[in-house]
C-alpha atoms as a PDB file:
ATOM      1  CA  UNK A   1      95.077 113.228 101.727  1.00  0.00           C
ATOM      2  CA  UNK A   2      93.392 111.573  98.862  1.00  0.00           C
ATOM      3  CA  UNK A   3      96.749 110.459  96.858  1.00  0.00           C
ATOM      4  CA  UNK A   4      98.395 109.268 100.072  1.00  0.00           C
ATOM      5  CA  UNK A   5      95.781 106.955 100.444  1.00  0.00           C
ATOM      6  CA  UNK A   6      95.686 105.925  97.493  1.00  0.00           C
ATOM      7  CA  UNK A   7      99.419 105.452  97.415  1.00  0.00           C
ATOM      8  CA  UNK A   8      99.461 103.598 100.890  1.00  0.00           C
ATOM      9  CA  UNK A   9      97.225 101.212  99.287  1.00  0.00           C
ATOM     10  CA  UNK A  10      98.894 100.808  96.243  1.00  0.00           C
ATOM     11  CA  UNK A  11     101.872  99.863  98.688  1.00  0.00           C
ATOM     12  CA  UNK A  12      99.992  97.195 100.181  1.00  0.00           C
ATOM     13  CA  UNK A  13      99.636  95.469  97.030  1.00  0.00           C
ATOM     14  CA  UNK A  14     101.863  92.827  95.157  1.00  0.00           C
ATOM     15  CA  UNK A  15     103.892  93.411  92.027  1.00  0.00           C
ATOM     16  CA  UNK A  16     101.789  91.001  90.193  1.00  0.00           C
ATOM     17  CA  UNK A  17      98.205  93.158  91.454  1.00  0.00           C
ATOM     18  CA  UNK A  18     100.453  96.515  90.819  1.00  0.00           C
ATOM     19  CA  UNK A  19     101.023  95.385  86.852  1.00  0.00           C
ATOM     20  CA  UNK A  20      97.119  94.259  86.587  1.00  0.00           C
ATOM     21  CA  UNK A  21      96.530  97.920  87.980  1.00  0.00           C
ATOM     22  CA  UNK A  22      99.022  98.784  85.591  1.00  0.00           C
ATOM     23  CA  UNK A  23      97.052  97.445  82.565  1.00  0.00           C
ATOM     24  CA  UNK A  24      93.900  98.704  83.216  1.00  0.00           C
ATOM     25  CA  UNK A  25      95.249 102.258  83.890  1.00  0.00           C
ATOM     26  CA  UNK A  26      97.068 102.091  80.426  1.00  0.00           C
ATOM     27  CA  UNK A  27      93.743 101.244  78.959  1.00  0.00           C
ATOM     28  CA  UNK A  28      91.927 103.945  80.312  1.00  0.00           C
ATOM     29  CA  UNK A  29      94.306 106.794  79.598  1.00  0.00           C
ATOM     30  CA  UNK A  30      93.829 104.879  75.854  1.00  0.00           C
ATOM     31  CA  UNK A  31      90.482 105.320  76.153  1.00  0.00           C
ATOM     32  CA  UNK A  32      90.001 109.116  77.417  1.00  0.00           C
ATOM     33  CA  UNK A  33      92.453 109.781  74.875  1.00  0.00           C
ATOM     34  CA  UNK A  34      90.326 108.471  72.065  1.00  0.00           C
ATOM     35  CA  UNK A  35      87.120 109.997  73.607  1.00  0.00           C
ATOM     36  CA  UNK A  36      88.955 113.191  73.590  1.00  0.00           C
ATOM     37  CA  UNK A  37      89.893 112.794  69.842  1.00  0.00           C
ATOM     38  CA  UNK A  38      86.488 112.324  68.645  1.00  0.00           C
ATOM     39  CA  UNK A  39      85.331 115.176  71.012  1.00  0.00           C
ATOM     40  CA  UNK A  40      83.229 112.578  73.531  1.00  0.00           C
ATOM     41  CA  UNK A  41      85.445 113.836  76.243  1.00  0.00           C
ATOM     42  CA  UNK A  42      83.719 116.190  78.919  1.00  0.00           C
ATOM     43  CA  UNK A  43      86.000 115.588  81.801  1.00  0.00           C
ATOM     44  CA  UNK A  44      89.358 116.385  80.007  1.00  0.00           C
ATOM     45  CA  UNK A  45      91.180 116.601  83.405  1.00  0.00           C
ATOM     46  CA  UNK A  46      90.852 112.910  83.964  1.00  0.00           C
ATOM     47  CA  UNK A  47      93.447 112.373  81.507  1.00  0.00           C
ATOM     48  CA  UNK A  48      96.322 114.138  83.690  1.00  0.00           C
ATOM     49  CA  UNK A  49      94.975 112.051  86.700  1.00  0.00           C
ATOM     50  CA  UNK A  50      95.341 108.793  84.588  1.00  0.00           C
ATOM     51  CA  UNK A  51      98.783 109.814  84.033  1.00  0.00           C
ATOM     52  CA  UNK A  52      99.688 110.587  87.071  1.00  0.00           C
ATOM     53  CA  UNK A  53      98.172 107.531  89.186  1.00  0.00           C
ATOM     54  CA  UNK A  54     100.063 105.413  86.025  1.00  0.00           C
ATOM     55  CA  UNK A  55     103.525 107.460  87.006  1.00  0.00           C
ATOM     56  CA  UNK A  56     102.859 106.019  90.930  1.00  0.00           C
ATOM     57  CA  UNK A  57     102.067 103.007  90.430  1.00  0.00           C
ATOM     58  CA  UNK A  58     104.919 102.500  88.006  1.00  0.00           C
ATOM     59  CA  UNK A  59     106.743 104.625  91.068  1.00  0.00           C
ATOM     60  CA  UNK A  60     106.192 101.689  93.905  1.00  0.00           C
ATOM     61  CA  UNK A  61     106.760  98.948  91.400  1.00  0.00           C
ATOM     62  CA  UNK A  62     110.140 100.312  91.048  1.00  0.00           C
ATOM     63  CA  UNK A  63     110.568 100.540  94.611  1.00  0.00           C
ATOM     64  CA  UNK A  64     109.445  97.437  95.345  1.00  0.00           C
ATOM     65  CA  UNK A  65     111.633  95.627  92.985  1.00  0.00           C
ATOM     66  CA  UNK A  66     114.741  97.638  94.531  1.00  0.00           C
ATOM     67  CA  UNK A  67     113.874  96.371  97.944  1.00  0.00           C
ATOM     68  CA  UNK A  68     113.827  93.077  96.784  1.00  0.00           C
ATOM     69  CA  UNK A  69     116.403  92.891  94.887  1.00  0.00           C
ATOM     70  CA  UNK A  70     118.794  94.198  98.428  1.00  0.00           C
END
């Protein structure tokens, strides 16, 4: 239930707020992935969650700019 909340709202959004969210997903996976380099990292799982919210929201960008494009 959690993810297709969090999918319905990324639906709601605009391309433009999707990219911003976008951005600041890219620079937290760059983060947790430096963290877990230096061993700072406790939550290591957070890193496959980054990814995967990243892979969505690149998902209904995609989908969005299909829809337009028809």
């Amino acid at each position: 239930m959690k993810t297709k909340n969090y999918v319905n709202e990324l639906k709601a959004k605009t391309v433009e707020q999707l990219n911003d969210e976008l951005v600041g997903a890219k620079k937290e996976l760059f983060n947790l992935r430096f963290q877990n380099a230096t061993n700072q990292l406790d939550n290591t799982s957070r890193i496959k969650d980054v990814r995967r919210n990243i892979a969505r929201i690149q998902t209904v960008i995609t989908e969005k700019k299909a829809n337009a494009a028809e």
